[in-house]
N, C-alpha and C. Protein backbone atom coordinates (compact mmCIF):
# COMPACT_ATOMS: atom_id res chain seq x y z
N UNK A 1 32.79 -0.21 12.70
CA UNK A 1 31.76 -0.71 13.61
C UNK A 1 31.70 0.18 14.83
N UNK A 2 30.81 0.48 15.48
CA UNK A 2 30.35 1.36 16.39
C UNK A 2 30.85 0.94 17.59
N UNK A 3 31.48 1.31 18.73
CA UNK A 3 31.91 0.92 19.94
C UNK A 3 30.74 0.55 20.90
N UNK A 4 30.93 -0.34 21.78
CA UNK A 4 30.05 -0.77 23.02
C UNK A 4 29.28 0.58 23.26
N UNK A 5 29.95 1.89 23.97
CA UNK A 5 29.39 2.89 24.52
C UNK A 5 28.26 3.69 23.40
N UNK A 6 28.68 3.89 21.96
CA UNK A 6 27.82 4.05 20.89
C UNK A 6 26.96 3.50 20.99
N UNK A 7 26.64 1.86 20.59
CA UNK A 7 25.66 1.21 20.33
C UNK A 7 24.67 1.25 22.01
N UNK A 8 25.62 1.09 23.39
CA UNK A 8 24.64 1.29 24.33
C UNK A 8 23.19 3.12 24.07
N UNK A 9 24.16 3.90 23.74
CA UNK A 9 23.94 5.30 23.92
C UNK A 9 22.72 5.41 22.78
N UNK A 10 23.04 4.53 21.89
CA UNK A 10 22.23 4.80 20.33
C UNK A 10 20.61 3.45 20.88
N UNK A 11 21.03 2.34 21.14
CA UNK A 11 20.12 1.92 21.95
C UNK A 11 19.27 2.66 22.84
N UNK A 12 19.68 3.21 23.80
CA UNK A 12 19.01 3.65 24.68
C UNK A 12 18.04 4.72 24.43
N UNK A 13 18.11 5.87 23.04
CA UNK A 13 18.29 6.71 22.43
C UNK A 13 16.42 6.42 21.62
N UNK A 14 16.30 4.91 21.04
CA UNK A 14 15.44 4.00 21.02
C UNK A 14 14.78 4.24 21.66
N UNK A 15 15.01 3.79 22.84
CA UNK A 15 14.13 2.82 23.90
C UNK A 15 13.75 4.46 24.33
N UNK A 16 14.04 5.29 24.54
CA UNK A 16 13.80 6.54 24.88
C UNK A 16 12.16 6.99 23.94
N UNK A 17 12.89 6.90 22.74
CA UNK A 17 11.43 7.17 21.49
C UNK A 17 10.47 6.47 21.93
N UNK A 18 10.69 4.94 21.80
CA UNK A 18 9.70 3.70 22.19
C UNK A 18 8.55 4.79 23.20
N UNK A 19 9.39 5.09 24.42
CA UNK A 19 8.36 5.31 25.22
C UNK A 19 7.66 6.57 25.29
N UNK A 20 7.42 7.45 24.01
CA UNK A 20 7.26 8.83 23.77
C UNK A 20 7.80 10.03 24.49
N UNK A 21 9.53 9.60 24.64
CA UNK A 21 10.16 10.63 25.43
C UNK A 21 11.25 11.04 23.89
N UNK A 22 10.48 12.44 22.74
CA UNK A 22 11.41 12.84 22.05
C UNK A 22 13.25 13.39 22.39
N UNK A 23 13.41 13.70 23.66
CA UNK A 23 14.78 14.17 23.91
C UNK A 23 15.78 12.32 23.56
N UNK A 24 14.84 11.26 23.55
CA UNK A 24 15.99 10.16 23.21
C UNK A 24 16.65 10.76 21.76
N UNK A 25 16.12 11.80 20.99
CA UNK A 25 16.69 11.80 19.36
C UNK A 25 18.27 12.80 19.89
N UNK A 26 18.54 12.88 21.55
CA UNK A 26 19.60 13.68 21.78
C UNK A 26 20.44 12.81 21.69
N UNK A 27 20.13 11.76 21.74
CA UNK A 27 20.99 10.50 22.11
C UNK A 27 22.01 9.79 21.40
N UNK A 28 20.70 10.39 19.57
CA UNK A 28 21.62 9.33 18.54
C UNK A 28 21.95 10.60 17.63
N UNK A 29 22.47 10.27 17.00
CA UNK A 29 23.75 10.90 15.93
C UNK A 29 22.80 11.09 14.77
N UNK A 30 22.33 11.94 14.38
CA UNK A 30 21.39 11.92 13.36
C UNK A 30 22.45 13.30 12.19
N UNK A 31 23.36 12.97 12.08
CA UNK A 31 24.74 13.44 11.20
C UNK A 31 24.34 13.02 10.00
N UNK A 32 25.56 13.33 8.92
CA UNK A 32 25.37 12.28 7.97
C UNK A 32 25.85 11.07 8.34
N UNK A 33 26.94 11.09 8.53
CA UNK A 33 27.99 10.05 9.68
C UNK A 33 26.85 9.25 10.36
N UNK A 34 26.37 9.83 11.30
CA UNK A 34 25.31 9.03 12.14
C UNK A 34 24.01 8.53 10.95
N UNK A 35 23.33 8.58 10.01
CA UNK A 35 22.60 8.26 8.95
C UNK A 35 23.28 7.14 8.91
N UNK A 36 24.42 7.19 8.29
CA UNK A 36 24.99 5.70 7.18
C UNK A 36 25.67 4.40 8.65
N UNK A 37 26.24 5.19 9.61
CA UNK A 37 26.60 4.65 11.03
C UNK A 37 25.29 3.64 11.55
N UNK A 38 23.86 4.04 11.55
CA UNK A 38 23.14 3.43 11.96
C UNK A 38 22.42 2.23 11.80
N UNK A 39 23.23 1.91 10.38
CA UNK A 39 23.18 0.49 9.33
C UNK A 39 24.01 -0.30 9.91
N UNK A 40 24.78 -0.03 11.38
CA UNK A 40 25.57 -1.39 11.93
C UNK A 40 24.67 -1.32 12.98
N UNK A 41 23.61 -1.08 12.90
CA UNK A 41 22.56 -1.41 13.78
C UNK A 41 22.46 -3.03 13.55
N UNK A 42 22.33 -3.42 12.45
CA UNK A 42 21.99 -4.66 12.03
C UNK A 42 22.69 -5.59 12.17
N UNK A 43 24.12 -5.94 11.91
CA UNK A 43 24.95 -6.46 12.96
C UNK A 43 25.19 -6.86 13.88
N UNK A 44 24.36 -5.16 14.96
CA UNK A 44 24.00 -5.58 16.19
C UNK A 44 23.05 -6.48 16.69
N UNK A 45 22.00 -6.50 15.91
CA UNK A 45 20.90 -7.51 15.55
C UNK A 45 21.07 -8.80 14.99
N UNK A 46 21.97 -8.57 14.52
CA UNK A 46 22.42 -10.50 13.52
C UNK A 46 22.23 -11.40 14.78
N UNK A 47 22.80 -11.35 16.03
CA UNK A 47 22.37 -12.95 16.63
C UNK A 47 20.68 -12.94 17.15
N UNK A 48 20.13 -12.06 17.32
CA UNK A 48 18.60 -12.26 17.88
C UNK A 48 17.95 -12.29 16.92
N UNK A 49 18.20 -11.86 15.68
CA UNK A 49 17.61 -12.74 14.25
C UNK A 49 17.90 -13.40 13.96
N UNK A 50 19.03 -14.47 13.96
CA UNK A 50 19.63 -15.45 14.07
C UNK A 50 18.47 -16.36 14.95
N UNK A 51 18.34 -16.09 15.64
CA UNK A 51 17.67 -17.38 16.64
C UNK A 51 16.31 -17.64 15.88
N UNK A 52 16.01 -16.73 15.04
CA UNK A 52 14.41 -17.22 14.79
C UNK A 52 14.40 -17.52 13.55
N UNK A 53 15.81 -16.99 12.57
CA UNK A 53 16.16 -17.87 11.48
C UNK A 53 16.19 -19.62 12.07
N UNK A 54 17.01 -19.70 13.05
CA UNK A 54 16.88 -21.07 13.21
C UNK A 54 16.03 -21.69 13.97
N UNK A 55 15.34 -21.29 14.40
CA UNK A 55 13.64 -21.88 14.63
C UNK A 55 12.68 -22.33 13.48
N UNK A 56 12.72 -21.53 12.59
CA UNK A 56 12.02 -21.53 11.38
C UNK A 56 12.90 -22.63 11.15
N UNK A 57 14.12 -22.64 10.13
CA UNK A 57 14.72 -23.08 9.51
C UNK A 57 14.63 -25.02 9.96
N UNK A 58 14.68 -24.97 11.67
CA UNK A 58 14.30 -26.58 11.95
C UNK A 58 12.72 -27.11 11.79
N UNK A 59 12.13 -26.26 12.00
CA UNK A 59 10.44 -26.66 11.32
C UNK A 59 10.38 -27.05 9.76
N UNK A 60 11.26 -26.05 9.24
CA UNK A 60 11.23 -26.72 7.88
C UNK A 60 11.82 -27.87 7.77
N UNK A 61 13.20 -27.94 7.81
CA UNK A 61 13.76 -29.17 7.73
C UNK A 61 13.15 -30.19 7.96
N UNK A 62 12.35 -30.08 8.97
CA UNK A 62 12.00 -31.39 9.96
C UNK A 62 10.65 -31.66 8.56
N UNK A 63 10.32 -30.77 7.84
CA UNK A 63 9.40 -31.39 6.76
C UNK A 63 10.16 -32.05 5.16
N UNK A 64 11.31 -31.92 5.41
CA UNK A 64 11.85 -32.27 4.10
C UNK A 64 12.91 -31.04 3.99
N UNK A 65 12.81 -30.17 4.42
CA UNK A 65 13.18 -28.79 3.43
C UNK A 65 15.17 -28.74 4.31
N UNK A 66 15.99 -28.14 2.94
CA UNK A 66 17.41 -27.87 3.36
C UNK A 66 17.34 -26.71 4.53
N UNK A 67 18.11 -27.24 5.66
CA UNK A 67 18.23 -26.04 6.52
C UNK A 67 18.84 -25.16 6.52
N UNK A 68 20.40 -25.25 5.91
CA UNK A 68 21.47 -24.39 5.39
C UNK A 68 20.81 -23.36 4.44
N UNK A 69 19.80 -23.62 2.87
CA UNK A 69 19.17 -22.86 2.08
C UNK A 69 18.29 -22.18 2.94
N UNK A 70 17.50 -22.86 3.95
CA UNK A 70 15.82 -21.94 4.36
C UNK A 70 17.19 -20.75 5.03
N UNK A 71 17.49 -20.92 5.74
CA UNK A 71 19.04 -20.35 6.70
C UNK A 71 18.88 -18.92 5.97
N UNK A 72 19.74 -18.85 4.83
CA UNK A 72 20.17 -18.01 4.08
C UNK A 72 18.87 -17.16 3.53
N UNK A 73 17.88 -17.97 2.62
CA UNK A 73 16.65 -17.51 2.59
C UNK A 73 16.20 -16.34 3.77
N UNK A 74 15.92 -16.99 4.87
CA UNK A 74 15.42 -16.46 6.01
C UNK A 74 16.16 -15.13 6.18
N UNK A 75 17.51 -14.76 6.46
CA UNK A 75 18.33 -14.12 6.20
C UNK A 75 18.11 -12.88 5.03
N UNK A 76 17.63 -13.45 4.02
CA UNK A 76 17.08 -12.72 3.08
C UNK A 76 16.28 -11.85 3.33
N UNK A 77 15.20 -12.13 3.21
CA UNK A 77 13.57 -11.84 4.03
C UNK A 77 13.64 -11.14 4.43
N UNK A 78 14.62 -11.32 6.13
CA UNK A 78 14.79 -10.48 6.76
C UNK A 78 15.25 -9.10 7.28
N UNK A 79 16.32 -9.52 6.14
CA UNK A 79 17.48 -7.92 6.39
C UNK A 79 16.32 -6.79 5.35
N UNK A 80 15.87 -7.41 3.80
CA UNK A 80 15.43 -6.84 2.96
C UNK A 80 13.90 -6.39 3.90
N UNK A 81 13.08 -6.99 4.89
CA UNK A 81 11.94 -6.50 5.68
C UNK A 81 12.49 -5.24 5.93
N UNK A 82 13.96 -5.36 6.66
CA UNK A 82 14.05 -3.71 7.32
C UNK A 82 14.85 -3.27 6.52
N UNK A 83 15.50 -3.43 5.36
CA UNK A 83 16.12 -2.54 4.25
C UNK A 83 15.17 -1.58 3.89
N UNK A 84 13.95 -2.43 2.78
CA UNK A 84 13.36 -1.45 1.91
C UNK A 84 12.88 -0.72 2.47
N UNK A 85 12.14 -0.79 3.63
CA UNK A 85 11.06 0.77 3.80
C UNK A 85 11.52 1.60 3.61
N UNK A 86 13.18 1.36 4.53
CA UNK A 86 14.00 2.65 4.58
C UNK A 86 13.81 3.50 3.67
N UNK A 87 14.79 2.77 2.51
CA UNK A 87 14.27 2.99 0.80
C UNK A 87 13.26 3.61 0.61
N UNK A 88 12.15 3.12 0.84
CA UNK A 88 10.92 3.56 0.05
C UNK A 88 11.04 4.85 0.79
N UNK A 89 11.07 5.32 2.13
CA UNK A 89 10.86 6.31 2.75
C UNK A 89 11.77 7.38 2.71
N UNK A 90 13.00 7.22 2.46
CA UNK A 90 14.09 8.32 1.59
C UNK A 90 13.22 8.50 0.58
N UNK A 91 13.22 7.57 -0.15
CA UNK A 91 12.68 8.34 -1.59
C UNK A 91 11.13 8.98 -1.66
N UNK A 92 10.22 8.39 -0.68
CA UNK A 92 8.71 9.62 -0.67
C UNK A 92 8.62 10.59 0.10
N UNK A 93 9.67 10.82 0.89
CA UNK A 93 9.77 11.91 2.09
C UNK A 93 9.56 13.29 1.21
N UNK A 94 10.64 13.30 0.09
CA UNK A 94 9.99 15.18 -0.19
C UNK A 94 9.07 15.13 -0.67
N UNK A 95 8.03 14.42 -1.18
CA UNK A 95 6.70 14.36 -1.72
C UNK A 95 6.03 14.70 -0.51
N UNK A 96 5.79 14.68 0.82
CA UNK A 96 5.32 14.60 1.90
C UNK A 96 5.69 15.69 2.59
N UNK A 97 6.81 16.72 2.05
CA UNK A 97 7.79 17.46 3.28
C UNK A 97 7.85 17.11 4.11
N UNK A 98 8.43 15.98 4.35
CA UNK A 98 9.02 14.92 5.34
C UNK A 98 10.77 15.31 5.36
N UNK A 99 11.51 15.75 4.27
CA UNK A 99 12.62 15.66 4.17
C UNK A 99 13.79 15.92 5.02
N UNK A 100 13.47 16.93 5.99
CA UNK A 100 14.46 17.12 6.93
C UNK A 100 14.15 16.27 8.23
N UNK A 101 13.41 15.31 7.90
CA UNK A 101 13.07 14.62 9.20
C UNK A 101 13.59 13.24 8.65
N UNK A 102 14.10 13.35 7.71
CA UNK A 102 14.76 12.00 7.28
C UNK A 102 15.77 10.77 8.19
N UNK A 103 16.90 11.93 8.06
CA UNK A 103 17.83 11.69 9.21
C UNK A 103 17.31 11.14 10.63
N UNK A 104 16.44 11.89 11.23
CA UNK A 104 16.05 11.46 12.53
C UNK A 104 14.68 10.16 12.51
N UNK A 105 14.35 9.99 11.32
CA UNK A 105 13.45 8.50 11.12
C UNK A 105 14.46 7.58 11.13
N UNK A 106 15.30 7.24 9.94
CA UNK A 106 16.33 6.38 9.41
C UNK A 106 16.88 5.77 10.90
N UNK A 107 17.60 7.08 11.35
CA UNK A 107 18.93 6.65 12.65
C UNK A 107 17.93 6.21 13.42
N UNK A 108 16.75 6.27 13.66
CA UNK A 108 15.88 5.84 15.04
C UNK A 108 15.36 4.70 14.31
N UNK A 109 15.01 4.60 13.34
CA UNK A 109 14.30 3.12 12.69
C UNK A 109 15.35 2.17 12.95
N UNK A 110 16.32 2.36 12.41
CA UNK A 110 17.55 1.28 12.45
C UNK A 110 17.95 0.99 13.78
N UNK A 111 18.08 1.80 14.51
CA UNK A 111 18.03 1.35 16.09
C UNK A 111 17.58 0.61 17.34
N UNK A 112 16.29 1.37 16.66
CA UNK A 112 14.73 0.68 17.21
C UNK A 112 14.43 -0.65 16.59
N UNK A 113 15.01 -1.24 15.67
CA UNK A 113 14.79 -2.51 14.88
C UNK A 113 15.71 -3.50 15.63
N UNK A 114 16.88 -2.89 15.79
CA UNK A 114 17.88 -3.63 16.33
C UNK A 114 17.44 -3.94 17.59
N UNK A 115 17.16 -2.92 18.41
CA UNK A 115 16.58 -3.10 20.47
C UNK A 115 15.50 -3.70 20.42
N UNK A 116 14.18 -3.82 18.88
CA UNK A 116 12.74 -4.47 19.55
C UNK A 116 13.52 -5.80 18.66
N UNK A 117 14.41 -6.69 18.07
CA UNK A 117 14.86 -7.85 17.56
C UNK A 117 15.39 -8.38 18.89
N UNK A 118 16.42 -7.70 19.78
CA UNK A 118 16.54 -8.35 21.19
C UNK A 118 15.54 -8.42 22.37
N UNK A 119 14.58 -7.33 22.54
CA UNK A 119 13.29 -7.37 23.42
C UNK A 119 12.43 -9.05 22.70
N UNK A 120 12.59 -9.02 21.39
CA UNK A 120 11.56 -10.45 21.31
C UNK A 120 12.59 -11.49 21.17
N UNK A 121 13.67 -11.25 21.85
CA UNK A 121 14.90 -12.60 21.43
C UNK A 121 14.35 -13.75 22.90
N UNK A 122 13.60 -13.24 24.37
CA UNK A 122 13.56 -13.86 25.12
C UNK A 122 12.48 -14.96 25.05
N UNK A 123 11.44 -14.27 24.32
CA UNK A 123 10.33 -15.16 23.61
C UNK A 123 10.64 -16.52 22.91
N UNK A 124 11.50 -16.04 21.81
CA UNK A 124 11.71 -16.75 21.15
C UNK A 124 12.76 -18.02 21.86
N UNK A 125 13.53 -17.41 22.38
CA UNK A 125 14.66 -18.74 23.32
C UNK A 125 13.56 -19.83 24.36
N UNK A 126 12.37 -19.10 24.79
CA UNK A 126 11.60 -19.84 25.70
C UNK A 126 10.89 -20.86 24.57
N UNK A 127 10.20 -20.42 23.62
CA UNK A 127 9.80 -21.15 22.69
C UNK A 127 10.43 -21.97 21.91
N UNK A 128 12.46 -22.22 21.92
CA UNK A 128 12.86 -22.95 21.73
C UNK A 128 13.20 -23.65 22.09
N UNK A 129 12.78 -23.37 23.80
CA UNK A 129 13.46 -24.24 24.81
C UNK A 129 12.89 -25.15 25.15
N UNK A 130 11.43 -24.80 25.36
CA UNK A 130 10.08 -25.40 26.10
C UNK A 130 9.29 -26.00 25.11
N UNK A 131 8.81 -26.88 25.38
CA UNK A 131 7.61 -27.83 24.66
C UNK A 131 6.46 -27.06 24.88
N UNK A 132 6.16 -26.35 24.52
CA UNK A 132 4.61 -25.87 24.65
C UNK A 132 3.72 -25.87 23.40
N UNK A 133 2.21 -26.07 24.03
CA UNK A 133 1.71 -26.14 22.88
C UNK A 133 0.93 -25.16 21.89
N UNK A 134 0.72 -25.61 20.83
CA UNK A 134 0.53 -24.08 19.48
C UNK A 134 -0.16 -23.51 20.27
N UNK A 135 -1.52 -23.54 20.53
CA UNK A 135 -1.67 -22.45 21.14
C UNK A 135 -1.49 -21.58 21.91
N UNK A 136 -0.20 -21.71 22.84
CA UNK A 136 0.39 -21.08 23.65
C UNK A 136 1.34 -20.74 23.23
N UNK A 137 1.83 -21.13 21.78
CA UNK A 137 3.65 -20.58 21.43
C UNK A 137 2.44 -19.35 20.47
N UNK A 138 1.40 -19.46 20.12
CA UNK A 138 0.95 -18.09 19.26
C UNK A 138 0.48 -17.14 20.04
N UNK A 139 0.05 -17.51 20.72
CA UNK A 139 -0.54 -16.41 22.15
C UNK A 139 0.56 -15.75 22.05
N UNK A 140 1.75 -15.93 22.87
CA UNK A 140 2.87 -15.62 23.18
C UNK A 140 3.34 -14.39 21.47
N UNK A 141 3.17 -15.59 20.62
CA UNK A 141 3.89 -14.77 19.41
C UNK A 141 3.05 -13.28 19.59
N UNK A 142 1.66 -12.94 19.29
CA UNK A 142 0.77 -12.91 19.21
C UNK A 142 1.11 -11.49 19.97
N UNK A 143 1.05 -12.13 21.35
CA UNK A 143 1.38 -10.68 22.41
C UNK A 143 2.37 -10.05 21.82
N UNK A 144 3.96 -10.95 21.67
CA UNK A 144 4.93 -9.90 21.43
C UNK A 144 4.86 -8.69 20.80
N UNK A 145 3.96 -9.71 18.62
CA UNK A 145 3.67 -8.59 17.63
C UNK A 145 3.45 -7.40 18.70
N UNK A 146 2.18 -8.00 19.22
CA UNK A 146 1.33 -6.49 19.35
C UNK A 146 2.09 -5.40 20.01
N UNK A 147 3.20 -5.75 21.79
CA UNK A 147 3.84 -4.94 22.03
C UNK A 147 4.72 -3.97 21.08
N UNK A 148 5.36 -5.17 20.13
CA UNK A 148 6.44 -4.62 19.50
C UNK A 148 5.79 -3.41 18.13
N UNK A 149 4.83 -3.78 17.98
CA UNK A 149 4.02 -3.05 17.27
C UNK A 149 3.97 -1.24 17.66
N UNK A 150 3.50 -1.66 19.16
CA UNK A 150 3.06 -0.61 19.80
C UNK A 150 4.44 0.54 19.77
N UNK A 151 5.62 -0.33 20.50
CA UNK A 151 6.78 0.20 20.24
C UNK A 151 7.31 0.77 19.03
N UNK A 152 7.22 0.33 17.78
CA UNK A 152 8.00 0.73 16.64
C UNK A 152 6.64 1.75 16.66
N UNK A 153 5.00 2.13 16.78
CA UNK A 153 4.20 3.21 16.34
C UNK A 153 5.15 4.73 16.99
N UNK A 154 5.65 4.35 18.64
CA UNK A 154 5.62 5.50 19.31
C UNK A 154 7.10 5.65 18.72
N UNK A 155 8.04 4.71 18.73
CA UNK A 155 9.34 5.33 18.21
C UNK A 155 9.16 6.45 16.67
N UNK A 156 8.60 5.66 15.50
CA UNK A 156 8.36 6.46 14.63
C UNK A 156 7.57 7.49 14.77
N UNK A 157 6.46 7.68 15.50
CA UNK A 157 5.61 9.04 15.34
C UNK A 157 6.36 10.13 16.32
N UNK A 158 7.08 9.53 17.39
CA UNK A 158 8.41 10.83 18.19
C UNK A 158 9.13 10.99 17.38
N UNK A 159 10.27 10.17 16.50
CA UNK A 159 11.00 10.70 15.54
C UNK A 159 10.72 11.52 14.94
N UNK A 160 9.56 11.36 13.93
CA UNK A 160 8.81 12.37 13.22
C UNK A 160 8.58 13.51 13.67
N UNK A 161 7.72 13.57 15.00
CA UNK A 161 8.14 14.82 15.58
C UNK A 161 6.83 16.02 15.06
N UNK A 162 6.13 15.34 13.93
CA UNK A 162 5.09 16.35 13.51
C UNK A 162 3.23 15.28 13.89
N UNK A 163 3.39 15.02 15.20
CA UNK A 163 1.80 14.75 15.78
C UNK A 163 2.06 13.55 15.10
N UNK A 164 0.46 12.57 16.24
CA UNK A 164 0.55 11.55 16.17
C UNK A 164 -0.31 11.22 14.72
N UNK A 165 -0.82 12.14 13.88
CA UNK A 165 -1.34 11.77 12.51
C UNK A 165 -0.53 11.37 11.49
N UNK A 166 0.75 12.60 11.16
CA UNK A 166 1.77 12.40 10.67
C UNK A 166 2.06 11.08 11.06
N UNK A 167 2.46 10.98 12.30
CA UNK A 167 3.65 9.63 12.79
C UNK A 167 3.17 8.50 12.16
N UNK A 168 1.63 8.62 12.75
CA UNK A 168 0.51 7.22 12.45
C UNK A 168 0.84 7.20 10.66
N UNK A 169 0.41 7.35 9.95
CA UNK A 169 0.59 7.31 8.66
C UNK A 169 2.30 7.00 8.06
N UNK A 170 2.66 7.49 8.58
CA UNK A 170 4.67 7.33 8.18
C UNK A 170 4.52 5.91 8.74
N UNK A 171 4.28 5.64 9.36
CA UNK A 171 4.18 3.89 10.56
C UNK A 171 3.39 3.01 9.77
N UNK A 172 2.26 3.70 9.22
CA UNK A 172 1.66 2.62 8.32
C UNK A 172 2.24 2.57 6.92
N UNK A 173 2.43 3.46 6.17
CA UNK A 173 3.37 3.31 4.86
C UNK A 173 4.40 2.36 4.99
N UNK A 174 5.56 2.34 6.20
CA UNK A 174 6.30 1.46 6.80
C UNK A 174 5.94 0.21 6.98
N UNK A 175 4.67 -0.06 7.33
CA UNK A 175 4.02 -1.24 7.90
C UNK A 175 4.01 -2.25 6.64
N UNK A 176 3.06 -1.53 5.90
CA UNK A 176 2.50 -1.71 4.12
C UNK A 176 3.92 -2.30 3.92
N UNK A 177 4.54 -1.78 3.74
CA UNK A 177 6.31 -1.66 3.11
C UNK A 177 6.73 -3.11 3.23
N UNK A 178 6.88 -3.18 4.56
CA UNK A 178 7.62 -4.32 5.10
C UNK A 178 6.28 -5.87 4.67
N UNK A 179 5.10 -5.84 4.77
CA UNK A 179 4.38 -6.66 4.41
C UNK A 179 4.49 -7.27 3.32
N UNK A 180 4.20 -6.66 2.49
CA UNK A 180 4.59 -6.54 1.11
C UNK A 180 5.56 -7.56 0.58
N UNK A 181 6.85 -6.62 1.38
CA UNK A 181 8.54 -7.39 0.98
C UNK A 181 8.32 -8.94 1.82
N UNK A 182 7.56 -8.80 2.85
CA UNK A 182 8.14 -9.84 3.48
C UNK A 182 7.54 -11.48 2.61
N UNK A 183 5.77 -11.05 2.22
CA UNK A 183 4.94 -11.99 1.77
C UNK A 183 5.42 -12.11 0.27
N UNK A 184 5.99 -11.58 -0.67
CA UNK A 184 6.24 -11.21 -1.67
C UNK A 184 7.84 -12.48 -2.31
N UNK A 185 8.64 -11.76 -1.02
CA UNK A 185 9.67 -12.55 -1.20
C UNK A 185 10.04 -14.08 -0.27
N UNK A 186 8.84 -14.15 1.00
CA UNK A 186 8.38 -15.81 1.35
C UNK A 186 7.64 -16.89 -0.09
N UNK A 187 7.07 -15.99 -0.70
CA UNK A 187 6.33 -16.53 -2.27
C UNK A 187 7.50 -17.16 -2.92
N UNK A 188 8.24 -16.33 -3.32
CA UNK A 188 9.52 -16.31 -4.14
C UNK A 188 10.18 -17.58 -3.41
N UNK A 189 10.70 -17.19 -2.49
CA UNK A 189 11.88 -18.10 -2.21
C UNK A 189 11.41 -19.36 -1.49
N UNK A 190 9.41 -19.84 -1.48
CA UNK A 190 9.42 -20.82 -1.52
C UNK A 190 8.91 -21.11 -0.15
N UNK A 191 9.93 -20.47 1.04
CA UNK A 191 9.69 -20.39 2.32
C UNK A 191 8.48 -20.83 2.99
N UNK A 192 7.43 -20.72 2.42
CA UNK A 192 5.90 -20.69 2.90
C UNK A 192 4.97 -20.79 1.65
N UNK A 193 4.51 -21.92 1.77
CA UNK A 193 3.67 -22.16 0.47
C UNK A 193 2.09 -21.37 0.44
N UNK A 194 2.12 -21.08 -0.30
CA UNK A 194 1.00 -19.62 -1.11
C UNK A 194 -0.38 -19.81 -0.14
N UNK A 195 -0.93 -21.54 -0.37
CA UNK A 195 -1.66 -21.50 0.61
C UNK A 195 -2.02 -20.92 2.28
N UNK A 196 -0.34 -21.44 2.71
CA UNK A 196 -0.23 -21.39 4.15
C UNK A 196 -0.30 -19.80 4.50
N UNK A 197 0.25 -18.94 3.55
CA UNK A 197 0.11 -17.57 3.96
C UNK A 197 -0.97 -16.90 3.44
N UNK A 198 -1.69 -17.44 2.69
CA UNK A 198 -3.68 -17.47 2.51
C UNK A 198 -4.39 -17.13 3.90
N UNK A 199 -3.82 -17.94 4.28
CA UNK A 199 -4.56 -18.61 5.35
C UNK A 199 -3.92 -17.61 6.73
């Protein structure tokens, strides 16, 4: 597991990309070491995904549904949202001559997943805290997406490093990716009935 000063340095490294300043890729370890190292990104992330596993998880319940199963489910979903792209994107990068830019997507994706899961952890604690109503807990959701959106475009198209066309497109393949897994395997495991995500 990565030490406090790592994970601050590899964070920050992020938040650096986020804001289209490429020298953050000085930051993180884009080694092989640093590649496979950047998968305890997620770890670092387990309690601020945690909180919205159990947000979800009491909405369900509160309709009938096991909270311990949605729990684990949710859990599912989630890790596999930011697993596969990865995946998919190791494996189409030399089709693209993307390949030596591998390393510096991966270590910054995994990073950047971990720092924008705590940037929307404050949202989510207010929305578990406070009675407010739907239309103000989606507003809220609503804004975050879009920031966090904005954030994961500029982290990935600085990583990349080859213009914002390249970036834009690597960000949407990513995007696609994670949609996909996420609606695909909410189907599956039940989570959200076919209608509700129709809709």
């Amino acid at each position: 597991m990565a030490d406090m000063s790592e994970i601050r340095r590899n964070l920050t490294g992020a938040w650096r990309l986020m804001t289209g300043r490429a020298d953050g890729l000085r930051l993180l370890d884009i080694s092989a070491d640093g590649f496979w190292n950047s998968f305890y990104a997620i770890p670092v992330a387990l309690p601020a995904l945690a909180v919205g596993w159990l947000m979800t998880a009491n909405g369900i319940a509160a309709d009938g549904g096991g909270r311990l199963a949605t729990l684990a489910a949710l859990a599912v979903v989630d890790l596999s949202v930011w697993i596969v792209p990865v995946i998919v994107f190791v494996a189409a990068a030399p089709q693209f001559g993307l390949t030596n830019r591998v390393a510096h997507l991966v270590v910054a994706y995994n990073w950047g997943e971990a720092l924008m899961n705590w940037l929307a952890l404050p949202v989510a604690l207010f929305l578990l805290v406070f009675d407010v109503s739907q239309q103000t807990s989606d507003a809220l959701m609503l804004l975050t997406f879009i920031v966090l959106t904005v954030l994961g475009w500029r982290l990935v198209t600085t990583a990349i490093g080859r213009g914002a066309a390249v970036g834009s497109a690597v960000f949407g393949g990513l995007f696609v990716v994670s949609v996909v897994v996420l609606i695909t395997l909410e189907r599956l495991m039940g989570i959200l009935p076919p209608d509700q995500l129709a809709g």
